[in-house]
Protein backbone atom coordinates (compact mmCIF):
# COMPACT_ATOMS: atom_id res chain seq x y z
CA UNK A 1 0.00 0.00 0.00
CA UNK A 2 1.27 3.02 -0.54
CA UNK A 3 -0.54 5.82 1.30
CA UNK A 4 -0.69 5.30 5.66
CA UNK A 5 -3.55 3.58 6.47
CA UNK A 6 -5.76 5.04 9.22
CA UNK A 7 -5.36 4.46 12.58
CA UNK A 8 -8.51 3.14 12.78
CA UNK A 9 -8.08 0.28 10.36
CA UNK A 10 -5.06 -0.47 12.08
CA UNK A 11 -6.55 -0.65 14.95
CA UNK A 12 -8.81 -3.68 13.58
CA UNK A 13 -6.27 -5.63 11.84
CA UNK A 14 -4.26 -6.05 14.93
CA UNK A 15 -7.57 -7.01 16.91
CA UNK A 16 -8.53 -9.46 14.16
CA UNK A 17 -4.90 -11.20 15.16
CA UNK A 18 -4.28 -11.82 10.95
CA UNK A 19 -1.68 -14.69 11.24
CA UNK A 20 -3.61 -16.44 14.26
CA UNK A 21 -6.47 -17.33 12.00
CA UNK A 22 -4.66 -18.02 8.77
CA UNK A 23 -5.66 -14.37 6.81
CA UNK A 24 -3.62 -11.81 5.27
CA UNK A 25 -4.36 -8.33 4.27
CA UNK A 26 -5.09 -7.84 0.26
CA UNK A 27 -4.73 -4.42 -0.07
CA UNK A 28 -6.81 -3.51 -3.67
CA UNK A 29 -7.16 0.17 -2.25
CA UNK A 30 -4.24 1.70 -2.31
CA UNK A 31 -6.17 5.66 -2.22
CA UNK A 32 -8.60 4.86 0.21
CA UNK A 33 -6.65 5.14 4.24
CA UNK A 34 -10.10 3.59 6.02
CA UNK A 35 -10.79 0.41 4.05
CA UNK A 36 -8.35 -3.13 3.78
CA UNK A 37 -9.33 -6.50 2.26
CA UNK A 38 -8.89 -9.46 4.20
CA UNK A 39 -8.59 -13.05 2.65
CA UNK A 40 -7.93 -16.41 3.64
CA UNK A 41 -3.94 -17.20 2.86
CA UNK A 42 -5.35 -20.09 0.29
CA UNK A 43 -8.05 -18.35 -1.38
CA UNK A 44 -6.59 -14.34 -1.88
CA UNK A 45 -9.63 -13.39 -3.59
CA UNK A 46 -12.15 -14.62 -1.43
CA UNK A 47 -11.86 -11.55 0.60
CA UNK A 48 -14.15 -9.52 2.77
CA UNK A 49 -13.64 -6.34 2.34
CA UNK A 50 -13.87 -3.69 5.42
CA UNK A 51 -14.34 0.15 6.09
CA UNK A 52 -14.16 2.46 8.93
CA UNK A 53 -14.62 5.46 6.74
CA UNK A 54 -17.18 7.88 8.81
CA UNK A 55 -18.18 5.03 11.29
CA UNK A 56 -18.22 5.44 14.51
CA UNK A 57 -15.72 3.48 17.53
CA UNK A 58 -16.21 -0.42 16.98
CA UNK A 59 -18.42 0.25 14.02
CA UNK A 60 -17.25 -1.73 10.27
CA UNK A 61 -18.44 -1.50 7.24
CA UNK A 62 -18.06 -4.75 5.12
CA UNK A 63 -18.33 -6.23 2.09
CA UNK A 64 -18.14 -10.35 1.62
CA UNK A 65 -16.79 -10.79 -2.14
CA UNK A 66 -16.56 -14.16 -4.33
CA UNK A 67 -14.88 -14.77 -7.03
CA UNK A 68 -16.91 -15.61 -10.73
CA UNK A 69 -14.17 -15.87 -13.09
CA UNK A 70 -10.24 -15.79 -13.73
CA UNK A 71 -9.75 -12.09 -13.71
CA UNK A 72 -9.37 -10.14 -10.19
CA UNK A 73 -12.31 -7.39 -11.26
CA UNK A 74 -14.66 -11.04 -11.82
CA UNK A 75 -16.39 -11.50 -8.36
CA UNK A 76 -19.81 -10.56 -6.54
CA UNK A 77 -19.92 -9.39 -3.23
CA UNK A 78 -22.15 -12.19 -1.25
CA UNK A 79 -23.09 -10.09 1.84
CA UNK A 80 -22.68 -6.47 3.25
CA UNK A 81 -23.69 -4.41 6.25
CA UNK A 82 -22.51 -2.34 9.49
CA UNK A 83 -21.57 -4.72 12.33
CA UNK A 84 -19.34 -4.24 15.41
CA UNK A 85 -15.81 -5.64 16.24
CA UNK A 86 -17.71 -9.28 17.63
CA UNK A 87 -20.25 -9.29 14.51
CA UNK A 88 -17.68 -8.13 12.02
CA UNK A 89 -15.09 -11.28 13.00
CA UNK A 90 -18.22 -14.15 12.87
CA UNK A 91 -18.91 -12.96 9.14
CA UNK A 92 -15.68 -13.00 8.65
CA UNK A 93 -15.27 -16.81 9.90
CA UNK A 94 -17.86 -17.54 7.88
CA UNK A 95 -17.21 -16.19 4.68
CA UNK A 96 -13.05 -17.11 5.31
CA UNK A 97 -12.82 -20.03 7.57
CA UNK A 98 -9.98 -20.06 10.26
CA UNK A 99 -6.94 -22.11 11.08
């Protein structure tokens, strides 16, 4: 990524303990400081994507996306909504799976 990412979305990546559950960070928005993608380490573009961008405290926005086809821009996004830090990690089990 190129530009700092905001605090807050720092904040939630090292809450969501990354390694711990087998995810890594896929970073498709490189102008945007409040939003990261988050994808299982075997399937990078199964990814939910997440945004803090004029949330408040413990508030997400997310996006669940699937892929449909070989190319990165081929997926649909599976399931969205504002959740809190608890809500925001069982979607993300769901849609991810976990070590």
């Amino acid at each position: 990524m190129t530009a700092e990412r905001d605090s807050s979305i720092e904040d939630v990546l090292a809450r969501l303990r990354l390694s711990a559950r087998g995810w890594i960070v896929v970073d498709h928005w490189d102008g945007d400081r409040c939003a990261v993608g988050v994808a299982a380490e075997n399937r990078p573009r199964q990814l939910v994507y997440i945004s803090t961008f004029n949330r408040k405290a413990n508030r997400y926005y997310f996006e669940c996306e699937a892929p449909t086809g070989d190319n990165p821009t081929d997926f649909k996004t599976t399931d969205e909504g504002e959740v809190d830090f608890t809500a925001l990690v069982a979607v993300m089990e769901k849609h991810l799976g976990s070590k």
